[in-house]
N, C-alpha and C. Protein backbone atom coordinates (compact mmCIF):
# COMPACT_ATOMS: atom_id res chain seq x y z
N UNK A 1 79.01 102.06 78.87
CA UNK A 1 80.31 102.25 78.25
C UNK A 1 81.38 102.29 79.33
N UNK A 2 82.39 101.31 78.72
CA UNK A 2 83.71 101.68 80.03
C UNK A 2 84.37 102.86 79.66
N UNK A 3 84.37 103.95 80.52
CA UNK A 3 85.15 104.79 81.00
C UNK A 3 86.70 104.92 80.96
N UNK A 4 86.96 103.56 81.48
CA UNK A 4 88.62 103.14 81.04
C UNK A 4 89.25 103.25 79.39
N UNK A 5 88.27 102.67 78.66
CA UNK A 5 88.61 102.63 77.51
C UNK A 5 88.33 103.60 77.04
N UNK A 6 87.09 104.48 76.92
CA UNK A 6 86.87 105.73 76.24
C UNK A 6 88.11 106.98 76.86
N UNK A 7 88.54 106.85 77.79
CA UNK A 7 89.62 107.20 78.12
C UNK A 7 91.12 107.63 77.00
N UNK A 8 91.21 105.92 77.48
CA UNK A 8 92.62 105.30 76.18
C UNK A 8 92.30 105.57 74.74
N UNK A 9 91.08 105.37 74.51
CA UNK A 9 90.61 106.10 72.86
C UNK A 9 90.96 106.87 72.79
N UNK A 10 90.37 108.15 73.84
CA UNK A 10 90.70 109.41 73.25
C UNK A 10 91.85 109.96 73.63
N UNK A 11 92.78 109.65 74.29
CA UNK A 11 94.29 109.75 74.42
C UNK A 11 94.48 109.27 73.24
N UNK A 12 94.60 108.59 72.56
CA UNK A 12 95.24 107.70 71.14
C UNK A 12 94.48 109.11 69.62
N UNK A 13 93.13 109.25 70.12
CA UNK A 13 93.18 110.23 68.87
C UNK A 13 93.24 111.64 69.29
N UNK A 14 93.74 111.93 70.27
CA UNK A 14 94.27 113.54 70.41
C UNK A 14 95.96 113.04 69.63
N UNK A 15 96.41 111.98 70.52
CA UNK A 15 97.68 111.99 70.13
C UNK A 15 97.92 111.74 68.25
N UNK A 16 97.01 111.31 67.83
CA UNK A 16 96.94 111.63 66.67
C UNK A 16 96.94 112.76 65.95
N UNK A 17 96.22 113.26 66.58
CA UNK A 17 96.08 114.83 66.07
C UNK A 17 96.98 115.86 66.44
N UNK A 18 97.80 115.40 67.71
CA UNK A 18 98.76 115.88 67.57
C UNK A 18 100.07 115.78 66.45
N UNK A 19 100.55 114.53 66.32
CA UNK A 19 101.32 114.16 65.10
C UNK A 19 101.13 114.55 63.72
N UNK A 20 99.83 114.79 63.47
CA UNK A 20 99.14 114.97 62.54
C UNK A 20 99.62 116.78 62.69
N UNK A 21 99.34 117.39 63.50
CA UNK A 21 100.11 118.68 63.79
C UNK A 21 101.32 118.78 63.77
N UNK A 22 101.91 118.52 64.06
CA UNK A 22 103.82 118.41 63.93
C UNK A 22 103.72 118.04 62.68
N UNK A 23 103.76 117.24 62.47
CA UNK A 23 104.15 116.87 61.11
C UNK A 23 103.97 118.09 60.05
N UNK A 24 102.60 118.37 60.03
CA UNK A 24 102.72 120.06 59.35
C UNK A 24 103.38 121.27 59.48
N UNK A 25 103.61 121.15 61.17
CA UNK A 25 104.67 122.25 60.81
C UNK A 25 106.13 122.63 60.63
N UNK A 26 106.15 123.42 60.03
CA UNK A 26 107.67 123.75 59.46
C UNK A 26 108.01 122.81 58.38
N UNK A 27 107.20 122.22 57.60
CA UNK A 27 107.67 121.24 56.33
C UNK A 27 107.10 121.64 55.54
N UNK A 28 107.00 123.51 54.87
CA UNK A 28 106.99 123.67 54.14
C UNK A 28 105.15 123.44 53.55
N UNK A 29 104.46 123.05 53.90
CA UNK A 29 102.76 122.88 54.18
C UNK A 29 102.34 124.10 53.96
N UNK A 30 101.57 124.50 52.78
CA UNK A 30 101.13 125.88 52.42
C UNK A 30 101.88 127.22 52.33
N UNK A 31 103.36 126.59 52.49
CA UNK A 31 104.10 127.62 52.07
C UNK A 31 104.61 128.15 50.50
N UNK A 32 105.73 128.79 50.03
CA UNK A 32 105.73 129.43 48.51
C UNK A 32 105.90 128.17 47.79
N UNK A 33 105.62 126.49 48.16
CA UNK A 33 105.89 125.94 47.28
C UNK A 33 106.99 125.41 46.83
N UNK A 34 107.89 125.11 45.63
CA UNK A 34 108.67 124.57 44.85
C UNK A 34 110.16 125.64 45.19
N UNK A 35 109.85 126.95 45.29
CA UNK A 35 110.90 128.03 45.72
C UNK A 35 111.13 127.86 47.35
N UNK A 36 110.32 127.48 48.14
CA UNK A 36 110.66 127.22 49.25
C UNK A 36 111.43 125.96 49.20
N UNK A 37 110.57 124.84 48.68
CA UNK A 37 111.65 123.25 48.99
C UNK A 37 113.13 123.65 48.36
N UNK A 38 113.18 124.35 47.62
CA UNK A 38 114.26 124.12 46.42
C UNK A 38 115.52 125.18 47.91
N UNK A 39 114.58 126.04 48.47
CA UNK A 39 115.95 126.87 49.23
C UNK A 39 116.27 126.50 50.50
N UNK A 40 115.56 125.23 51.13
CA UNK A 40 115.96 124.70 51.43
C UNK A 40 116.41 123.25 51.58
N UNK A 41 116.60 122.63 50.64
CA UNK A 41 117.74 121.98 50.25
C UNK A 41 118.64 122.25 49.91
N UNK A 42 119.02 123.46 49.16
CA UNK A 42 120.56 123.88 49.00
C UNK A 42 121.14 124.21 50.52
N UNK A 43 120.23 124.62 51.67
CA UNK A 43 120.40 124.59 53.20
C UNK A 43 120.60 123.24 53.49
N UNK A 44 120.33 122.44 52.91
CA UNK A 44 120.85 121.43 53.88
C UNK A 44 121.97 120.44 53.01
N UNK A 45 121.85 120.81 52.16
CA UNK A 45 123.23 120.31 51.11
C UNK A 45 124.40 120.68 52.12
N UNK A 46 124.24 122.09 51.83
CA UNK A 46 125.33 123.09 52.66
C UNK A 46 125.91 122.68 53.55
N UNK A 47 124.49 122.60 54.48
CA UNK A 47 124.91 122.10 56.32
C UNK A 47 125.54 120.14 56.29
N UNK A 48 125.20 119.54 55.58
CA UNK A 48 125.29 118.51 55.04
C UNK A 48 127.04 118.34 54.89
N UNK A 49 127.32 119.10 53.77
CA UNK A 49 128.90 119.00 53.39
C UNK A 49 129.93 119.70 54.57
N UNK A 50 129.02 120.63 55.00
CA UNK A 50 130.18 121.04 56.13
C UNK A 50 130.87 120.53 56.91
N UNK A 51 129.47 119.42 57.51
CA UNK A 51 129.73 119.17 58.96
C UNK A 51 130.18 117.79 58.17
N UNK A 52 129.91 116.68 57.09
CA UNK A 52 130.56 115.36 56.87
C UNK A 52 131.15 115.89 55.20
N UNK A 53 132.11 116.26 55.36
CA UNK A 53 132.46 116.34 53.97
C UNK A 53 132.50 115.23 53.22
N UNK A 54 132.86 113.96 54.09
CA UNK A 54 132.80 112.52 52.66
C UNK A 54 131.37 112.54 52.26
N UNK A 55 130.89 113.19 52.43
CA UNK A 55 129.68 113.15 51.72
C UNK A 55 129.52 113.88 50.30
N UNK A 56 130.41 115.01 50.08
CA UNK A 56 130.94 115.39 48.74
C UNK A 56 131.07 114.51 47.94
N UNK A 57 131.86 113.71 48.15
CA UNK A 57 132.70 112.54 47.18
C UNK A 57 131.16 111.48 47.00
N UNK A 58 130.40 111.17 47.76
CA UNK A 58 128.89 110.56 47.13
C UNK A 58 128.40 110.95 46.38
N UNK A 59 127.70 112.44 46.67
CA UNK A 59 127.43 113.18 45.96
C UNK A 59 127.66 113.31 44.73
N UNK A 60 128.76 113.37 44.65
CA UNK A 60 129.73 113.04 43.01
C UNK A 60 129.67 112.26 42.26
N UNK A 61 129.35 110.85 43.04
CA UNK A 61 129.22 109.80 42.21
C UNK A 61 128.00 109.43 42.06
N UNK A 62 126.94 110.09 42.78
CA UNK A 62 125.27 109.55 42.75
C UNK A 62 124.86 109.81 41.70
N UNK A 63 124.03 109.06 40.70
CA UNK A 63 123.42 109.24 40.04
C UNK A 63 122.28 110.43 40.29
N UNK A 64 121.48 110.55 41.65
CA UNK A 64 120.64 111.30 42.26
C UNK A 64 120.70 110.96 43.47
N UNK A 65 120.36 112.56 44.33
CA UNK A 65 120.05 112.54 45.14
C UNK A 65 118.41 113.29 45.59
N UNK A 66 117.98 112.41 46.49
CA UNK A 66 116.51 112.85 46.92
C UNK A 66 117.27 113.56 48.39
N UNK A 67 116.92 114.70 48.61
CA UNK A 67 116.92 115.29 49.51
C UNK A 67 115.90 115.85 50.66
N UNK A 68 115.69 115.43 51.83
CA UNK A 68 114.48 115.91 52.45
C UNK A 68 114.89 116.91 53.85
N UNK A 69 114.46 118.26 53.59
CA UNK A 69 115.46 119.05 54.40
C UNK A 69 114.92 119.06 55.88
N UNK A 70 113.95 118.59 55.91
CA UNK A 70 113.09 118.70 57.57
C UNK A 70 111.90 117.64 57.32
N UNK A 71 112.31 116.67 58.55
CA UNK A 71 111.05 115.87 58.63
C UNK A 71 111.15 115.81 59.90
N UNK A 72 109.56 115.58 60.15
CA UNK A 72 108.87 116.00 61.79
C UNK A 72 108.47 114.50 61.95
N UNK A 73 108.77 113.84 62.84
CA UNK A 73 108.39 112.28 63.56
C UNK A 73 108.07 112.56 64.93
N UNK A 74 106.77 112.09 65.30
CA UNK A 74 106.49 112.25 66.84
C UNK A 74 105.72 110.60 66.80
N UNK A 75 105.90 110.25 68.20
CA UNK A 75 105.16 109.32 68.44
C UNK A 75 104.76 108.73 70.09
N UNK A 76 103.53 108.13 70.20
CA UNK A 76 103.41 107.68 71.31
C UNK A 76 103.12 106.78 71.36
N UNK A 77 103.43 105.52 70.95
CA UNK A 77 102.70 104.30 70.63
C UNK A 77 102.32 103.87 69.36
N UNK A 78 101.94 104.80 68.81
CA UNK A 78 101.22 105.12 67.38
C UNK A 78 102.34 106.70 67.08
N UNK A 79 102.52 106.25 65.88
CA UNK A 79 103.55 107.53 65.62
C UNK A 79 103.44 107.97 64.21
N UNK A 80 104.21 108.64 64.05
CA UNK A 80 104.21 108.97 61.91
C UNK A 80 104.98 110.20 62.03
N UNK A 81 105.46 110.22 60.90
CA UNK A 81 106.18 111.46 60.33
C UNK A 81 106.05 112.00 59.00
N UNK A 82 106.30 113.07 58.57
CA UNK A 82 105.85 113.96 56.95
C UNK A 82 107.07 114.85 56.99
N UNK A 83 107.55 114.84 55.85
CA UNK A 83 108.26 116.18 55.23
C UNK A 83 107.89 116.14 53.69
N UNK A 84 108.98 116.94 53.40
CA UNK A 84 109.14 117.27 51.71
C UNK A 84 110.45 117.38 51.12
N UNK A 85 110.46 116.98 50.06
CA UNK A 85 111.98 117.78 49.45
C UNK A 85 111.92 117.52 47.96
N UNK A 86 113.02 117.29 47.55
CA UNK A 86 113.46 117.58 46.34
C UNK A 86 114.58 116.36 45.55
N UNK A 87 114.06 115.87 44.57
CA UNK A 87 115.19 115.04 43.81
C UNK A 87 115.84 115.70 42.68
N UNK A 88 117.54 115.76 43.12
CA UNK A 88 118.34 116.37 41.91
C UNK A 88 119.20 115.60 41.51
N UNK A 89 119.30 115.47 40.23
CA UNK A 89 119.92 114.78 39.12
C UNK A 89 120.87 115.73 38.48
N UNK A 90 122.48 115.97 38.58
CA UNK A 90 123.48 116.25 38.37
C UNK A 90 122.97 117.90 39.04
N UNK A 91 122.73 118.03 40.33
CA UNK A 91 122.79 118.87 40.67
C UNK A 91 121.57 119.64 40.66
N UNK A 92 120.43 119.78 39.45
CA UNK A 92 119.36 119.94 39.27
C UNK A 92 118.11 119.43 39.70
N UNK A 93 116.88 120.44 40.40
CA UNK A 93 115.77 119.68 40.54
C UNK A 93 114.87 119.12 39.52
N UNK A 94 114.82 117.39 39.43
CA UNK A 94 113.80 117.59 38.42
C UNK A 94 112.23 116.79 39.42
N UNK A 95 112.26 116.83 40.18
CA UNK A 95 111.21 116.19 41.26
C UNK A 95 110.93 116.98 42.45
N UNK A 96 109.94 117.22 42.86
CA UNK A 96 109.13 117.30 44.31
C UNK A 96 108.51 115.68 45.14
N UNK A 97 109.15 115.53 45.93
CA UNK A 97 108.21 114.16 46.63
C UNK A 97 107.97 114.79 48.20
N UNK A 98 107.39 114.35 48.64
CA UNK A 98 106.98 114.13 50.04
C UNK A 98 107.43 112.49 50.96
N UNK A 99 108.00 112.60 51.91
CA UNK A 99 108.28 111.74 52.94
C UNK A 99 107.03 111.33 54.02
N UNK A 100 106.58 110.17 53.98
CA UNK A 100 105.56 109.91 55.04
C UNK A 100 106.04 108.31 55.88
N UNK A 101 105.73 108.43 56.97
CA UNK A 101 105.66 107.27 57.81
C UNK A 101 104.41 106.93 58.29
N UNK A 102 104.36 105.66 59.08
CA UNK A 102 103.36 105.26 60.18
C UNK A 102 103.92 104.05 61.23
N UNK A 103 103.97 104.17 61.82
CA UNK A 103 104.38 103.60 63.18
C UNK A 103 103.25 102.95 64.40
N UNK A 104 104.18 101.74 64.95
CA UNK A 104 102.94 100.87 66.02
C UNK A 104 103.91 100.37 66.70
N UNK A 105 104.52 100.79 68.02
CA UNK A 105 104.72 99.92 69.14
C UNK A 105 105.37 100.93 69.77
N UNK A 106 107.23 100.61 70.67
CA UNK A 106 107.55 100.89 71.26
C UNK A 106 108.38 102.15 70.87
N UNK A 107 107.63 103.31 71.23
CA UNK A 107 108.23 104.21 71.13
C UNK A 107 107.61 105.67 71.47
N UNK A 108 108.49 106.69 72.03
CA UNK A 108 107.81 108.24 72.66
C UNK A 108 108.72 109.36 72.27
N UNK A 109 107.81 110.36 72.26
CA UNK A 109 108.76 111.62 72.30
C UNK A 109 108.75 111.78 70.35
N UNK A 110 109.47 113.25 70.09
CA UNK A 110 109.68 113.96 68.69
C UNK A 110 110.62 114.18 68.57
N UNK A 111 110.62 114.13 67.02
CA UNK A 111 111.76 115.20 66.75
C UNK A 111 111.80 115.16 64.98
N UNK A 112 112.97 116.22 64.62
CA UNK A 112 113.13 117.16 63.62
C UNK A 112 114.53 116.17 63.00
N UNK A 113 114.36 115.88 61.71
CA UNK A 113 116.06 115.70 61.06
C UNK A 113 115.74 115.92 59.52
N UNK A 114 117.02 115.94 58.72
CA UNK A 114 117.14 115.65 57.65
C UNK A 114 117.81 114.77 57.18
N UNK A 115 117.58 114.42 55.98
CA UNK A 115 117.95 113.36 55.51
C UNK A 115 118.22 113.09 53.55
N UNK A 116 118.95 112.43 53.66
CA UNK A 116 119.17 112.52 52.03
C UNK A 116 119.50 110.94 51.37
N UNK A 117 118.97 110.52 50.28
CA UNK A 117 118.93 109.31 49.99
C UNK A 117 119.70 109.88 48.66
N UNK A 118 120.90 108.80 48.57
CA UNK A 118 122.24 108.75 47.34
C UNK A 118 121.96 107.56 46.76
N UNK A 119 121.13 107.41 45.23
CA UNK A 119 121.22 106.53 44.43
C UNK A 119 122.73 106.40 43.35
N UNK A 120 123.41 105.43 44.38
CA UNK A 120 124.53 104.76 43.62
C UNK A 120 124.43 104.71 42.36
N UNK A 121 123.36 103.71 41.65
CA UNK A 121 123.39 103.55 40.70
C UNK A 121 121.85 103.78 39.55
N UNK A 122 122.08 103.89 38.42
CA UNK A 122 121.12 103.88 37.41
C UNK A 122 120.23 103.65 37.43
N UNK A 123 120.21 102.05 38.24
CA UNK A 123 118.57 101.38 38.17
C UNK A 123 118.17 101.64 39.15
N UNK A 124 119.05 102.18 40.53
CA UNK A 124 117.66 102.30 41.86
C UNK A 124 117.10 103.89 41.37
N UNK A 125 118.16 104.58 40.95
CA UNK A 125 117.22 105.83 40.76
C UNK A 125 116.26 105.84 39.75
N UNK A 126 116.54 104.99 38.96
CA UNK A 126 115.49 104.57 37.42
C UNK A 126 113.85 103.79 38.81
N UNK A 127 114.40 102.75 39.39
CA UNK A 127 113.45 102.12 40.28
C UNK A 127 113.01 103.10 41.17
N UNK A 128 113.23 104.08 41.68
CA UNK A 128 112.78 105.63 42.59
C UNK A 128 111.90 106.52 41.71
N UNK A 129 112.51 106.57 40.47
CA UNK A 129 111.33 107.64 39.59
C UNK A 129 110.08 106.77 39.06
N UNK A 130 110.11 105.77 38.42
CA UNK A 130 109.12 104.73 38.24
C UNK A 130 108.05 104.13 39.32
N UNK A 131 108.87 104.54 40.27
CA UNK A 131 107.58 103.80 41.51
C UNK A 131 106.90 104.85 41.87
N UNK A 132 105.56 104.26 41.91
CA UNK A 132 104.14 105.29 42.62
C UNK A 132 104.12 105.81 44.14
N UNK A 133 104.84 105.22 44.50
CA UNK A 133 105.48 105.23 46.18
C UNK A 133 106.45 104.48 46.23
N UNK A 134 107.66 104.54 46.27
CA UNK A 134 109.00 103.77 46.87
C UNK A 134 108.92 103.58 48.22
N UNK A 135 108.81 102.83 49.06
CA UNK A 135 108.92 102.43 50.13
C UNK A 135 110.77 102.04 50.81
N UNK A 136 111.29 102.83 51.55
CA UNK A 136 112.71 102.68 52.22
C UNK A 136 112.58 101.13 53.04
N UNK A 137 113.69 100.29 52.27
CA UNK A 137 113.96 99.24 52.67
C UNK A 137 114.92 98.78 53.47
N UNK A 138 115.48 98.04 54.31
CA UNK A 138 116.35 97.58 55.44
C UNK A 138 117.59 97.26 54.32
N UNK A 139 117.75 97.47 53.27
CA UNK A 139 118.58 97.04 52.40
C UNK A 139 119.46 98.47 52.43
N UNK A 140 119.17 99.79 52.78
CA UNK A 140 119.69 101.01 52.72
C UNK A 140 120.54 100.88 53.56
N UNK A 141 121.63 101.20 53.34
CA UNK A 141 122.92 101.51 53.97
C UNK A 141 123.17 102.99 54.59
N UNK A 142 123.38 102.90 55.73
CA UNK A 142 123.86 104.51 56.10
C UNK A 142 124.96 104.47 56.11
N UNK A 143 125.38 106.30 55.87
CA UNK A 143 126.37 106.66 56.14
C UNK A 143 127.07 107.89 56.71
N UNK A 144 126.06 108.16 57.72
CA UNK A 144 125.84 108.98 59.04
C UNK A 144 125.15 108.20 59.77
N UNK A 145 125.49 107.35 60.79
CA UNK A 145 124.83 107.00 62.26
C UNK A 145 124.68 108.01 63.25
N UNK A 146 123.50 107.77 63.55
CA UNK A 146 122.61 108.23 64.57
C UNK A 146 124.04 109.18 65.78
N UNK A 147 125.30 108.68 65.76
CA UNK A 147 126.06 109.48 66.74
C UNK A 147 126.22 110.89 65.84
N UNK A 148 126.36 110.22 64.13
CA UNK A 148 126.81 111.45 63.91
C UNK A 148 128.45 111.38 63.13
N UNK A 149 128.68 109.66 63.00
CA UNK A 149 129.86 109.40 62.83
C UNK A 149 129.38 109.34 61.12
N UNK A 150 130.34 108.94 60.50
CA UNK A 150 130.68 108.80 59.21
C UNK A 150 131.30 107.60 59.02
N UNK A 151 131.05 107.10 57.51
CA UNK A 151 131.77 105.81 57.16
C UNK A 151 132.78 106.34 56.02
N UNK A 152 133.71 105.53 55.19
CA UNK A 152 134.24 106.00 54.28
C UNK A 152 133.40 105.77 53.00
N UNK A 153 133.16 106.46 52.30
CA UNK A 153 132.57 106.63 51.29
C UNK A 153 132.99 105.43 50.07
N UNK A 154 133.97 105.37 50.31
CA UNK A 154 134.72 103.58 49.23
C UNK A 154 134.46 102.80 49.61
N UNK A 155 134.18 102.64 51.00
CA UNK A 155 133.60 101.10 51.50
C UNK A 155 132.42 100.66 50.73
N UNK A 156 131.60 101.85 51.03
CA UNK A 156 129.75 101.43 51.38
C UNK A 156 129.44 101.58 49.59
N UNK A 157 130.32 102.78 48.53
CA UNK A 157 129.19 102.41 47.75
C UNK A 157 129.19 101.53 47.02
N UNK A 158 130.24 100.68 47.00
CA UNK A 158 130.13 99.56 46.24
C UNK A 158 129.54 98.13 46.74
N UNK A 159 128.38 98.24 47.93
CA UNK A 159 128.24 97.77 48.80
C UNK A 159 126.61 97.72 48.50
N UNK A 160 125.74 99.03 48.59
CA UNK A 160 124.25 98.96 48.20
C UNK A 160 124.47 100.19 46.59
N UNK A 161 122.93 99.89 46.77
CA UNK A 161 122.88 100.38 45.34
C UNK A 161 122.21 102.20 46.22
N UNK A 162 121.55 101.97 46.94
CA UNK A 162 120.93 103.42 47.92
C UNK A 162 121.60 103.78 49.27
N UNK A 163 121.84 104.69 49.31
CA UNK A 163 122.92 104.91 50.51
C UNK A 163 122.07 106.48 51.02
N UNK A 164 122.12 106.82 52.50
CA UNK A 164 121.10 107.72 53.44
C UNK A 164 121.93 107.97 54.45
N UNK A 165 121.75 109.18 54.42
CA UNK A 165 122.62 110.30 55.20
C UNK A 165 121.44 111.20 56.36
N UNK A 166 121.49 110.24 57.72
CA UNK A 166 120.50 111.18 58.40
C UNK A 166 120.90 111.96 59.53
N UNK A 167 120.65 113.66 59.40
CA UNK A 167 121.44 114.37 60.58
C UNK A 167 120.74 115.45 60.90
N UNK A 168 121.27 116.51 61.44
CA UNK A 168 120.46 117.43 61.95
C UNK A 168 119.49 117.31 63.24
N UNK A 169 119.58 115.85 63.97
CA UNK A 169 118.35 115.81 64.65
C UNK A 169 118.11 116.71 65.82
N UNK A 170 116.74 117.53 66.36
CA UNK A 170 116.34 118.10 67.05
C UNK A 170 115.54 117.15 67.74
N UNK A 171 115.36 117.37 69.15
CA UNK A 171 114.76 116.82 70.20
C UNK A 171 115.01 114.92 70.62
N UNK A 172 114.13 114.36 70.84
CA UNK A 172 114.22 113.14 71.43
C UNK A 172 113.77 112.23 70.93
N UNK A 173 113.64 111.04 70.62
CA UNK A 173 112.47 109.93 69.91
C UNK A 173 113.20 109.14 69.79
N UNK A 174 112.81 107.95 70.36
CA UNK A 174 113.39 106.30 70.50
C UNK A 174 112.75 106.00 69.63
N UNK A 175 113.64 105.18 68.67
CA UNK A 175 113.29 104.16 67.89
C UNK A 175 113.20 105.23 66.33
N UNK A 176 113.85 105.60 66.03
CA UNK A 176 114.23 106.06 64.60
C UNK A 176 114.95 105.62 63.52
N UNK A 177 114.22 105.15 62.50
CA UNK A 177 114.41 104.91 61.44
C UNK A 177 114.18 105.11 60.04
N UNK A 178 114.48 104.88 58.93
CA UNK A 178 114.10 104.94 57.74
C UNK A 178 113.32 103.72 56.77
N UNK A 179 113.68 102.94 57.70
CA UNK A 179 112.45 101.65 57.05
C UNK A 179 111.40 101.58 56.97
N UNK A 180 110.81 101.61 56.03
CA UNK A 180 109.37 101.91 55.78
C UNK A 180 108.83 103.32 55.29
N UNK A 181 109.63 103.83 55.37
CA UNK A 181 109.45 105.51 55.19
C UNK A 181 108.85 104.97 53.35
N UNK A 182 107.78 106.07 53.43
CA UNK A 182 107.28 106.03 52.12
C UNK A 182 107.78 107.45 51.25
N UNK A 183 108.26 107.59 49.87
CA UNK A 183 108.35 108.58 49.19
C UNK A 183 107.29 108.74 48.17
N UNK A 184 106.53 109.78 47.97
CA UNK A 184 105.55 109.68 46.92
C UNK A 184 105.97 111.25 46.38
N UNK A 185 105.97 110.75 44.73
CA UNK A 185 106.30 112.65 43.90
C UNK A 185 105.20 113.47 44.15
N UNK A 186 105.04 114.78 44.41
CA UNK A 186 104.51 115.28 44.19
C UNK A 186 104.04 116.61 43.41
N UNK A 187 103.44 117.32 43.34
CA UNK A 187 103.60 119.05 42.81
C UNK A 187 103.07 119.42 43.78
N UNK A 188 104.55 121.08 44.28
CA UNK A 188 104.00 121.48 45.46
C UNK A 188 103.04 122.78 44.77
């Protein structure tokens, strides 16, 4: 057996198992459940409107919003991320989903954000509750970039039908995105 490679294997599945660790913690993973997701998302609504208020005025007009108050992404080559949250419809939860990724190439380092997906209209949120997994497409429009800036809220929503608000980030990680991100409902 080469040595070299049994090496690089098992670097690749510790680092798995590490991700596989982050990702569990602090997202709510064996905690009170439906009373936990639910208190914090009104935490990150909160922190959300403070710091970008045009995000009120979305809000307003979304049919729904899926909210995910902490998701953990680490990667070394091989990467992934998990959270949880909550979809509310005029303000109300009527959903639990979970956020998952998987990742392959250039990229290192973790970190912590939240994030919130604004269905513009009827049919993507009709197309979000109907799907067995929704998969986040390159078709999503942001409206918080990665600096932290804001767009005007009249531009973009007449622009996509799903619009994503990602902030809060803690620590470091090249190459962050929402494409591909999988949503699946769940009961916590």
């Amino acid at each position: 057996m080469n040595t070299h490679n049994f090496t690089r294997r098992g670097f690749t599945l510790a680092a798995l198992a590490g991700v596989g660790a982050l990702a569990a913690c602090g997202n709510g993973v064996g905690g009170r459940g439906p009373a936990m997701i639910d208190a914090r998302v009104d935490a990150t609504l909160a922190e959300m409107y403070r710091n970008y208020p045009n995000t009120e005025s979305l809000a307003a007009k979304a049919n729904g919003m899926l909210v995910m108050p902490l998701v953990t992404e680490a990667g070394l080559g091989i990467g992934g991320a998990y959270g949880r949250g909550a979809l509310r419809v005029g303000g109300v939860t009527v959903d639990y989903y979970s956020t998952t990724k998987a990742s392959a190439g250039l990229q290192i380092g973790a970190q912590q954000y939240a994030h919130v997906l604004f269905f513009m209209t009827e049919q993507a949120l009709t197309d979000f509750r109907r799907s067995p997994g929704w998969a986040a497409g390159a078709d999503i429009e942001y409206v918080i970039s990665d600096r932290g800036d804001s767009v005007s809220a009249e531009t973009t929503t007449a622009l996509a039908p799903v619009l994503a608000a990602v902030f809060g980030r803690a620590g470091l990680r090249i190459g962050a995105t929402l494409q591909g991100t999988k949503y699946t409902r769940i009961i916590p």
